[in-house]
N, C-alpha and C. Protein backbone atom coordinates (compact mmCIF):
# COMPACT_ATOMS: atom_id res chain seq x y z
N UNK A 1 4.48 91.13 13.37
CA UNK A 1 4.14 89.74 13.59
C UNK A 1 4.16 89.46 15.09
N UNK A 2 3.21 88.96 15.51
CA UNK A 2 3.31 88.46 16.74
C UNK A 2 4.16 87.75 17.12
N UNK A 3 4.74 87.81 19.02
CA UNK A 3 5.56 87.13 18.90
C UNK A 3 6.02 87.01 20.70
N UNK A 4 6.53 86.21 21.04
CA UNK A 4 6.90 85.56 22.45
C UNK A 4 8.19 86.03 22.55
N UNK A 5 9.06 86.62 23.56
CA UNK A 5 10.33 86.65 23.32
C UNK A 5 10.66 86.89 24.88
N UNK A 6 12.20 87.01 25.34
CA UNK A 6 13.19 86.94 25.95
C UNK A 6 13.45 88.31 25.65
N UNK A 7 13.19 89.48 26.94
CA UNK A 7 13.93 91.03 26.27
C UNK A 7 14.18 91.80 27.39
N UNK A 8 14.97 92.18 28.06
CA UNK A 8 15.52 92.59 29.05
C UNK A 8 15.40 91.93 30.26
N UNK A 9 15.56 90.82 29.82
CA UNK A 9 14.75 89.32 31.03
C UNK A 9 13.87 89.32 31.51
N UNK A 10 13.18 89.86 30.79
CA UNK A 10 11.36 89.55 30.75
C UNK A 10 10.61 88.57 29.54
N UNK A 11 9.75 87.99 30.29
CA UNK A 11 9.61 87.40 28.98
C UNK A 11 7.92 88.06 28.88
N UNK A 12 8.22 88.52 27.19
CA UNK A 12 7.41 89.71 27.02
C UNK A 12 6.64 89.07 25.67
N UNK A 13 5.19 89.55 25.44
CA UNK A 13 4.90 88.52 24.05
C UNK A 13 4.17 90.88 23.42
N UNK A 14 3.79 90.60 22.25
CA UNK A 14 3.75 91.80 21.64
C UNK A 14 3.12 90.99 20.09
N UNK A 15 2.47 92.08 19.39
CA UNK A 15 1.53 92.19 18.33
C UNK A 15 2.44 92.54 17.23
N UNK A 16 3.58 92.94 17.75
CA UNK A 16 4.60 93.07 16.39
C UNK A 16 5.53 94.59 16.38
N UNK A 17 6.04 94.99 15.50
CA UNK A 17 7.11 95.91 16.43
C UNK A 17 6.61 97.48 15.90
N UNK A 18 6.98 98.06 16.35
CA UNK A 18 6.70 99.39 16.60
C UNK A 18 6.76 100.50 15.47
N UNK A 19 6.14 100.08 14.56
CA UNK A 19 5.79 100.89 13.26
C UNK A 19 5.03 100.57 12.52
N UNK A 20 4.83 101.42 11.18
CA UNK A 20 3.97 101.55 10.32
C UNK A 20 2.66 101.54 11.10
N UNK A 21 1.41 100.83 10.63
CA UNK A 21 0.27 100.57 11.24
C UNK A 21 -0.06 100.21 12.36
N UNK A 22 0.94 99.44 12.90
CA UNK A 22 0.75 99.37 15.04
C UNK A 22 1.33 100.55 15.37
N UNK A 23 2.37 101.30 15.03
CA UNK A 23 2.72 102.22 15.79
C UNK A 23 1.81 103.24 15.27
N UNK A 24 0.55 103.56 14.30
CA UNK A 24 -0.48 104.53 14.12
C UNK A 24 -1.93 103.79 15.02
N UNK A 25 -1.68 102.53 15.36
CA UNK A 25 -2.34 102.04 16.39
C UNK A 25 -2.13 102.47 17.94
N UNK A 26 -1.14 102.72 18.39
CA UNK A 26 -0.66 102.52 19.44
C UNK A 26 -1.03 103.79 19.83
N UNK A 27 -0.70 105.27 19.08
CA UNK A 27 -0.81 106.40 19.15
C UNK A 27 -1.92 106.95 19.32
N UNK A 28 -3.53 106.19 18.31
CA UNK A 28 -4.57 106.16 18.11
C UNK A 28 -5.22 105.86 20.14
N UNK A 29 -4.70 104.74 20.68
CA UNK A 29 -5.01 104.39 21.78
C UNK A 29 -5.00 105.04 22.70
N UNK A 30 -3.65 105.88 22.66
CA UNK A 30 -3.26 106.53 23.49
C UNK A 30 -3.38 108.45 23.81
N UNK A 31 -3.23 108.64 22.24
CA UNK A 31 -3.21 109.93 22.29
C UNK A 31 -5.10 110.45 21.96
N UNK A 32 -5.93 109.40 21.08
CA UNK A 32 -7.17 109.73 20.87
C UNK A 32 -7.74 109.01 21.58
N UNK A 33 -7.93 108.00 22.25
CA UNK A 33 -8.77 107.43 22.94
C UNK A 33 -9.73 106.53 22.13
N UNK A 34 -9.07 105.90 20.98
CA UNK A 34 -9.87 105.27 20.03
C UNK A 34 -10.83 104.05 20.44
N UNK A 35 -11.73 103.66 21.35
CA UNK A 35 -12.23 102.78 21.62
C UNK A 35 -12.59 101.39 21.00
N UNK A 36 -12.61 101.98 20.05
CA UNK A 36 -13.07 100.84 18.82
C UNK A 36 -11.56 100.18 18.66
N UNK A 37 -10.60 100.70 18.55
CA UNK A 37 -9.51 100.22 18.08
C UNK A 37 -9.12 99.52 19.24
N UNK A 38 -9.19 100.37 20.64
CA UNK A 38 -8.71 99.33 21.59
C UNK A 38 -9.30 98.13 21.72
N UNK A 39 -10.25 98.07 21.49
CA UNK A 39 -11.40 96.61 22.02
C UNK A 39 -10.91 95.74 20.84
N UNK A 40 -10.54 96.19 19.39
CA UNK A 40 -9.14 95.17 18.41
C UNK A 40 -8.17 94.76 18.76
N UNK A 41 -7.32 95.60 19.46
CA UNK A 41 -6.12 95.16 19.84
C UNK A 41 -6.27 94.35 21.30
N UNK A 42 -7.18 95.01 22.19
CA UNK A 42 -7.46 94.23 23.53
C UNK A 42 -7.52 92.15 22.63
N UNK A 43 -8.68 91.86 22.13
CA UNK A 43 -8.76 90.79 21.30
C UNK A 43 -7.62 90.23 20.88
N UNK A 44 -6.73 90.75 19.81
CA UNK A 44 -5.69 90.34 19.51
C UNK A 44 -4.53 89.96 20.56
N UNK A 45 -4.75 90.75 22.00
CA UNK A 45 -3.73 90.34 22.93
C UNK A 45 -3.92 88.96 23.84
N UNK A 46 -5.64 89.25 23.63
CA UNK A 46 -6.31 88.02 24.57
C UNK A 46 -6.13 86.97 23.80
N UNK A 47 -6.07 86.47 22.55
CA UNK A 47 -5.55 85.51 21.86
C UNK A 47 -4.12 84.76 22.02
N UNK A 48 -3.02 85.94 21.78
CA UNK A 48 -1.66 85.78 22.08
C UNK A 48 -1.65 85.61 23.49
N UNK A 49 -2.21 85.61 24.05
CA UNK A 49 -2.08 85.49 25.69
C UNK A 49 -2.42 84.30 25.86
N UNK A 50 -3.74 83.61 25.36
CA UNK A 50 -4.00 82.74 25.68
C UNK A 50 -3.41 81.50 25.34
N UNK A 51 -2.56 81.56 24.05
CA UNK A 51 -1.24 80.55 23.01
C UNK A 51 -0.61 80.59 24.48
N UNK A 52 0.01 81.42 24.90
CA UNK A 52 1.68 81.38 26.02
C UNK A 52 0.74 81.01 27.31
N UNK A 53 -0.09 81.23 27.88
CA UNK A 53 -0.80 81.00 28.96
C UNK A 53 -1.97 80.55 29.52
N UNK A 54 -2.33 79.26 28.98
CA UNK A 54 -3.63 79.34 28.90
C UNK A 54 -4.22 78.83 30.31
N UNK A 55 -3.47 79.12 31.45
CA UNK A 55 -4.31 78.30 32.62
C UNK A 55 -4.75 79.84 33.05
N UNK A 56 -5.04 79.81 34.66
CA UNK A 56 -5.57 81.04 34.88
C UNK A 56 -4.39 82.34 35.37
N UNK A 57 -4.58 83.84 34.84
CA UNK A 57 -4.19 84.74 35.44
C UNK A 57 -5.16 86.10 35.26
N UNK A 58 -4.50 86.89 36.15
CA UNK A 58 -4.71 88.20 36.73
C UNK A 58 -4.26 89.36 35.74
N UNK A 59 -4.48 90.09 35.17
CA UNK A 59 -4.41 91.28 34.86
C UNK A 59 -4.05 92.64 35.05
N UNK A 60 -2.95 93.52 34.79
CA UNK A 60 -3.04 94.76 35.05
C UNK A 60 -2.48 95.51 34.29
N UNK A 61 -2.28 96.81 33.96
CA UNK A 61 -2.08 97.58 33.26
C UNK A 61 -1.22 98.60 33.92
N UNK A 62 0.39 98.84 33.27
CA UNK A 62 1.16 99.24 33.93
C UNK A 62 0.75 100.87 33.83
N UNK A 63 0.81 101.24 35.34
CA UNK A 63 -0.10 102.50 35.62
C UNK A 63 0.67 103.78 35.25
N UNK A 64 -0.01 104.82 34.71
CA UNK A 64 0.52 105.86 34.75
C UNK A 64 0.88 107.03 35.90
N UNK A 65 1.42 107.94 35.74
CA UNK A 65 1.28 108.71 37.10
C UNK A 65 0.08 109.30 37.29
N UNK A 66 -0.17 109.96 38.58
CA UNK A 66 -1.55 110.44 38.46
C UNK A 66 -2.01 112.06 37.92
N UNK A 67 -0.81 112.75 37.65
CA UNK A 67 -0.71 113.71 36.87
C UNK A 67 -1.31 113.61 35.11
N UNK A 68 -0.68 112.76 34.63
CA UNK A 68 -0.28 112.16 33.42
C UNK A 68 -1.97 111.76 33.22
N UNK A 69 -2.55 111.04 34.14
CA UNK A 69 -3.48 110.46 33.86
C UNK A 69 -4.85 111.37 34.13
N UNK A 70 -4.57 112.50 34.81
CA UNK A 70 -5.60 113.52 34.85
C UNK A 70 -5.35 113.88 33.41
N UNK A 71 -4.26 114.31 33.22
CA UNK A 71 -3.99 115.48 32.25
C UNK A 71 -4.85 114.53 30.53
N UNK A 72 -4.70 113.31 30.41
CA UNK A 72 -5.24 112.65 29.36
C UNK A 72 -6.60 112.16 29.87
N UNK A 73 -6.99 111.87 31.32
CA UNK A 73 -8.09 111.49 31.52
C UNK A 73 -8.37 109.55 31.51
N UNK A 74 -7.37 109.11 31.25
CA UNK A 74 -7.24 107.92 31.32
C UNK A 74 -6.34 107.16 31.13
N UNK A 75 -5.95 105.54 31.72
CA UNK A 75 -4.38 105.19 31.05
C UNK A 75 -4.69 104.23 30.47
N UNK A 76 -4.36 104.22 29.08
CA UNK A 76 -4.56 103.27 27.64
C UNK A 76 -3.82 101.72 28.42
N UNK A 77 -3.21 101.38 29.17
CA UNK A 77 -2.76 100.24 29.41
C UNK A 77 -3.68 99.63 30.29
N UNK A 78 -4.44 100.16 31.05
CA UNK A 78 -5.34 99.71 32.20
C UNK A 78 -6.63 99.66 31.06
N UNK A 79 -6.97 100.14 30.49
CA UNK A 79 -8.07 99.86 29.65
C UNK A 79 -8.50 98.97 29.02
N UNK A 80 -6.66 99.10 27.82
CA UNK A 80 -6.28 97.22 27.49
C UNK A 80 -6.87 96.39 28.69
N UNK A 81 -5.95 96.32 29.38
CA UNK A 81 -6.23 95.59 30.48
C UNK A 81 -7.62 95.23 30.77
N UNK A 82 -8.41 95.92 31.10
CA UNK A 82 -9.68 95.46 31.63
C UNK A 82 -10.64 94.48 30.49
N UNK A 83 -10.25 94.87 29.40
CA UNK A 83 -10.58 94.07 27.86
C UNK A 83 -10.30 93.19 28.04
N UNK A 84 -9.33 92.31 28.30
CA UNK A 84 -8.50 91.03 27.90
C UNK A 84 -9.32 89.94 28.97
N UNK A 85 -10.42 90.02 29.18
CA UNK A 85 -11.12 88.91 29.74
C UNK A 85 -10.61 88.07 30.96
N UNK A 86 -9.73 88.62 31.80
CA UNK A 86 -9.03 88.29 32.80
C UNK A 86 -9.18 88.80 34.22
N UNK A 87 -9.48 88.27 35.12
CA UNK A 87 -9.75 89.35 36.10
C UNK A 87 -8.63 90.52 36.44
N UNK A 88 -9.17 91.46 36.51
CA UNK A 88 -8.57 92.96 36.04
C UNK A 88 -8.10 93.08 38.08
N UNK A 89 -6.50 93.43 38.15
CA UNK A 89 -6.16 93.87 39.50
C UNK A 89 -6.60 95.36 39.56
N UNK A 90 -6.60 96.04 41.35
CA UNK A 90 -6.96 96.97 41.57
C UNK A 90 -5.12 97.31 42.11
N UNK A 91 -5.29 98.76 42.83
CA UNK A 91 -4.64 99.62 43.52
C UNK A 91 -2.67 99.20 43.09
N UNK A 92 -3.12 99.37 42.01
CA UNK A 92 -1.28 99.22 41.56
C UNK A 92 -0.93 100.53 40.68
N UNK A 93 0.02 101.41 41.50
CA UNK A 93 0.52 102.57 41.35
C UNK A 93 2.06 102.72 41.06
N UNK A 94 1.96 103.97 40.02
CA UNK A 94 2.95 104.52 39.73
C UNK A 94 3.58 105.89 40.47
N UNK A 95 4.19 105.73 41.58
CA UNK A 95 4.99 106.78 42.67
C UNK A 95 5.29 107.58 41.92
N UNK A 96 5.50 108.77 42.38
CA UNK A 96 5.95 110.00 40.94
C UNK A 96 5.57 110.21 40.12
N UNK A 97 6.41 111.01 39.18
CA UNK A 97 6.17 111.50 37.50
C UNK A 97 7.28 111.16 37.19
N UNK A 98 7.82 109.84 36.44
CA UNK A 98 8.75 110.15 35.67
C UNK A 98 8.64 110.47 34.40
N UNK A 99 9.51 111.63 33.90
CA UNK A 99 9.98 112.04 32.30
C UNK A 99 9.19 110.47 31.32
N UNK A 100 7.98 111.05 30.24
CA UNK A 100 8.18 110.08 29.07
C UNK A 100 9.33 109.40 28.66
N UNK A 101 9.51 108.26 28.03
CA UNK A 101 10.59 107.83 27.74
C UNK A 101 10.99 108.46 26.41
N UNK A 102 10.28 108.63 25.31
CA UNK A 102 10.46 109.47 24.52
C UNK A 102 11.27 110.78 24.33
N UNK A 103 10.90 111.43 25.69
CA UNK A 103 11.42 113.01 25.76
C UNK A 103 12.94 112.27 26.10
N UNK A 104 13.50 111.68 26.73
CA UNK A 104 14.76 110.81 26.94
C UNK A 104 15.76 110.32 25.99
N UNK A 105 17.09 110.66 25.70
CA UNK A 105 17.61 109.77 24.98
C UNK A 105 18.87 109.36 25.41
N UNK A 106 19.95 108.52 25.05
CA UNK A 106 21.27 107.81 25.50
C UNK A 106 21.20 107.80 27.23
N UNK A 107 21.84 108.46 27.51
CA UNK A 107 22.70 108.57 28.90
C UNK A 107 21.62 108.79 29.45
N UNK A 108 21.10 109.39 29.18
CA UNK A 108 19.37 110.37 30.28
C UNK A 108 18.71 109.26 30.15
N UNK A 109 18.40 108.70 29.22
CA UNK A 109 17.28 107.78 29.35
C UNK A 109 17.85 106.15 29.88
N UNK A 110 19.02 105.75 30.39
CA UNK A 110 18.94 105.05 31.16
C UNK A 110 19.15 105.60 32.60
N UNK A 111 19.24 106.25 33.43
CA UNK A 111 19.56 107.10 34.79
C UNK A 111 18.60 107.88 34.79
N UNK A 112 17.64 108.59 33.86
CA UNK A 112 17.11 109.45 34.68
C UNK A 112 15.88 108.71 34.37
N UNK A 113 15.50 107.81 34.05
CA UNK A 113 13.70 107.28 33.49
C UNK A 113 13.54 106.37 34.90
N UNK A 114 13.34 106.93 36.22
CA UNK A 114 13.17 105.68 37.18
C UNK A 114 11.49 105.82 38.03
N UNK A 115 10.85 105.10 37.34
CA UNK A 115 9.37 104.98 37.41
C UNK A 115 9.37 103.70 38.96
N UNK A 116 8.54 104.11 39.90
CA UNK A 116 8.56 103.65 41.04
C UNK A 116 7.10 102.97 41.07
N UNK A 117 7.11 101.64 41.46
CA UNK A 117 5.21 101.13 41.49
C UNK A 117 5.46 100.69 42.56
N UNK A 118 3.98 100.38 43.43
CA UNK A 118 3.95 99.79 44.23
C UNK A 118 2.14 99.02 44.41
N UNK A 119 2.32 97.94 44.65
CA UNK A 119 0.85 97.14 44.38
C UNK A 119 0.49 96.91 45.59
N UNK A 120 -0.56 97.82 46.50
CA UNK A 120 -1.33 97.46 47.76
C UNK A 120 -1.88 96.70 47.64
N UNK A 121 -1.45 95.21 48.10
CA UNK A 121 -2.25 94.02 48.57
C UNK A 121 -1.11 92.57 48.49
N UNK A 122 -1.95 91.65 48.83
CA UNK A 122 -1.13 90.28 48.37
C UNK A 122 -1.77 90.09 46.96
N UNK A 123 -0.73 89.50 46.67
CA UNK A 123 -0.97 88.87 45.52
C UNK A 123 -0.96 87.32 45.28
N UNK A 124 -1.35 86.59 44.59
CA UNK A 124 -1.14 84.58 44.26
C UNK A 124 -0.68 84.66 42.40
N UNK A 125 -0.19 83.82 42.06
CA UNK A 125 -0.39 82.86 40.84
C UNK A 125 0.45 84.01 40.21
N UNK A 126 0.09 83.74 38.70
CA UNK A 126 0.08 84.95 37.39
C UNK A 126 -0.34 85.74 37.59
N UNK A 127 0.75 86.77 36.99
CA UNK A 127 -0.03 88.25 36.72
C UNK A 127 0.46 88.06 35.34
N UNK A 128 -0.05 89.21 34.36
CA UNK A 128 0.18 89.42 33.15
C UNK A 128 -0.12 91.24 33.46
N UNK A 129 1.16 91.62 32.71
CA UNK A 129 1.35 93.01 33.22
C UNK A 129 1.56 93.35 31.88
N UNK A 130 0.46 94.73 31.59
CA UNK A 130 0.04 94.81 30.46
C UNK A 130 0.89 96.16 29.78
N UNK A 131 1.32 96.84 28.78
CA UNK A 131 1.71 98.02 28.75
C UNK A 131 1.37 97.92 27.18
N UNK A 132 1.45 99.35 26.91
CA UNK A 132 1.59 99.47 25.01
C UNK A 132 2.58 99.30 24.53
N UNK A 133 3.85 99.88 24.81
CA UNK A 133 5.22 99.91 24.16
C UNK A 133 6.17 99.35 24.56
N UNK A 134 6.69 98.56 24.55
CA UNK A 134 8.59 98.28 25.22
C UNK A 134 9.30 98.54 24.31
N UNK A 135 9.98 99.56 25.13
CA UNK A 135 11.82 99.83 24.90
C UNK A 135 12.45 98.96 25.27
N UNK A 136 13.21 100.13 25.99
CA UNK A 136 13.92 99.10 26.86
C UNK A 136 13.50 98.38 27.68
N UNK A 137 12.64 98.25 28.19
CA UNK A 137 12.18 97.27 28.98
C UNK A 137 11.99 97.97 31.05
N UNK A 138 13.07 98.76 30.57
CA UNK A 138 13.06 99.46 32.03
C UNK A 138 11.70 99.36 33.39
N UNK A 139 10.91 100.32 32.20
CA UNK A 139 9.39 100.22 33.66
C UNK A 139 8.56 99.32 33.39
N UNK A 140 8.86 97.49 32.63
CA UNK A 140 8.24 96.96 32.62
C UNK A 140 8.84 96.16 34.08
N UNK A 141 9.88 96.46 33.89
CA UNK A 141 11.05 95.78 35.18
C UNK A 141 10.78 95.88 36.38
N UNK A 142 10.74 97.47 36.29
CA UNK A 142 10.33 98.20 37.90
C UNK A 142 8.99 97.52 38.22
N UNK A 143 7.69 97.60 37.28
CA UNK A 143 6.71 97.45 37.32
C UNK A 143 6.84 95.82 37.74
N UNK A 144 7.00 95.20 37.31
CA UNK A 144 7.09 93.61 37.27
C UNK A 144 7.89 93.20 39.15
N UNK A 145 8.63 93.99 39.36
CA UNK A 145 9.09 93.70 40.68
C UNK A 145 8.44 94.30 41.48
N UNK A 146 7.33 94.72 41.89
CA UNK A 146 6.28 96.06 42.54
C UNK A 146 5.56 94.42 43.03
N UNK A 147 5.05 93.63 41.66
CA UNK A 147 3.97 92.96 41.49
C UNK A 147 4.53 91.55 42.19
N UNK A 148 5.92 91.19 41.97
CA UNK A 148 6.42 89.98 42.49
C UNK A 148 7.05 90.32 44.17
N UNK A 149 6.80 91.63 44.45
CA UNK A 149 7.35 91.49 45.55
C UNK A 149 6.18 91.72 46.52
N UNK A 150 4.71 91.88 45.69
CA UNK A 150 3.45 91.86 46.81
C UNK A 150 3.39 90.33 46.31
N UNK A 151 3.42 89.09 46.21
CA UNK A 151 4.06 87.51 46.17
C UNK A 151 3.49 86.73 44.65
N UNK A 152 3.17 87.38 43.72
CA UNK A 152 2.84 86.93 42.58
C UNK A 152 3.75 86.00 42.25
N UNK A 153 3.84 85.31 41.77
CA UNK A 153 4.78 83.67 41.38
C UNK A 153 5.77 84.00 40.21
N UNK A 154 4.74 84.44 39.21
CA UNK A 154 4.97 84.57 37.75
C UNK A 154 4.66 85.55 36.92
N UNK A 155 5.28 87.14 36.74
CA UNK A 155 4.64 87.88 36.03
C UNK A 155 5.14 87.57 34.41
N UNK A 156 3.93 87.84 33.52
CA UNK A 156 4.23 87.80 31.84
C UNK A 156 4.24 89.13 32.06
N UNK A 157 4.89 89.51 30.42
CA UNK A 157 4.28 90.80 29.98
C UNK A 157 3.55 90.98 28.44
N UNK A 158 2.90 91.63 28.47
CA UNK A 158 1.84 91.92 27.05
C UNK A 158 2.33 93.30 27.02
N UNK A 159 2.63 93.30 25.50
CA UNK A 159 2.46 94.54 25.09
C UNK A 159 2.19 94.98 23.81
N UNK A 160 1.53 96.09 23.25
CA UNK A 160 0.96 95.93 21.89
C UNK A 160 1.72 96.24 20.68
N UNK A 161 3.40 97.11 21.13
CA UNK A 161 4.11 96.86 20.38
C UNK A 161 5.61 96.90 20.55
N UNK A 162 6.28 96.32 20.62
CA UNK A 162 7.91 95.94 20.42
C UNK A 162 8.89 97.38 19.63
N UNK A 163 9.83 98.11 20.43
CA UNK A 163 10.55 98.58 19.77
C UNK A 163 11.72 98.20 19.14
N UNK A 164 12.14 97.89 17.90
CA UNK A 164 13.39 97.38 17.31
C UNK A 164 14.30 97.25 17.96
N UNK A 165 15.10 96.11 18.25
CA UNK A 165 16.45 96.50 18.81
C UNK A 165 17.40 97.10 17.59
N UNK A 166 18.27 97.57 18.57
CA UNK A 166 19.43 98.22 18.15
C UNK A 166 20.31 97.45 17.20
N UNK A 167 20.77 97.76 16.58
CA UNK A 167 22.24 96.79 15.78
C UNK A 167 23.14 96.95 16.87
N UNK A 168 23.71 95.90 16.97
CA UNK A 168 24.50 95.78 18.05
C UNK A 168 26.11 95.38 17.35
N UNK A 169 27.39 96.52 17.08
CA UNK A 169 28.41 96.19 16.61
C UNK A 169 28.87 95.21 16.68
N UNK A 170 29.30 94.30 15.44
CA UNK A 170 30.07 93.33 15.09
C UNK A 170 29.02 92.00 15.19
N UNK A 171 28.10 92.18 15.50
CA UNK A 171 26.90 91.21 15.10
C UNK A 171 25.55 91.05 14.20
């Protein structure tokens, strides 16, 4: 279910959480290059985007490394991105290779997942910073401070699907 939320103090909106049929979506985007499917979900984000935001913003798609992105030939978030009827930003990079978050778990995956961006240029207004998945929220963070510290006002985030939180003891 779609949905607006508060998640690692971002405020992040998403198509619903990270299984069954979005998460055979998400995979489809990313690992096949499903075109057809992206230009669905691109739609479905430009909708939810437009409920939480409807004056004007900017666009981008949180970048992959440039390894990563030879090796697949393209990055499924910048693609989204250019779909969503928004003017699409240029030259916003991901420094390094960090480790998938996936290959990561407990201890490793908060300390060792540190994804570095940096956005050549000024920036004004909204951005809406686009990605497929949130976890933890980590390189939407990094990513989101890359973008507010070239002077963006207000970054959102879009993403196409939400990972469950955790049960959190005694609550």
């Amino acid at each position: 279910m779609p949905a607006w939320e508060l998640r690692a103090g971002l405020e992040v909106g998403s198509l619903g959480f990270y299984r069954g049929a979005l998460r055979q979506a998400v995979l489809r985007i990313k690992e096949r290059n499903d075109l057809a499917l992206l230009g669905v979900l691109a739609g479905r984000l430009a909708a939810l985007l437009q409920q939480h935001c409807p004056g004007p913003v900017q666009v981008v798609g949180v970048p992959t490394s440039a390894r990563r992105q030879r090796w697949r030939g393209y990055c499924a978030p910048g693609r989204l991105a250019a779909r969503l009827g928004a003017p699409l930003l240029a030259d916003f990079h991901c420094l390094g290779d960090p480790a998938p978050r996936k290959a990561l778990r407990g201890f490793q995956a908060r300390r060792a997942h540190k994804s570095s961006f940096v956005y050549r240029g000024r920036l004004q207004g909204t951005v809406v910073l686009l990605d497929d998945v949130i976890t933890s929220g980590q390189t939407l963070r990094q990513a989101r401070q890359a973008l507010l510290a070239a002077g963006a006002e207000r970054v959102v985030c879009l993403c196409v699907a939400r990972a469950a939180r955790a049960a959190r003891a005694g609550s």
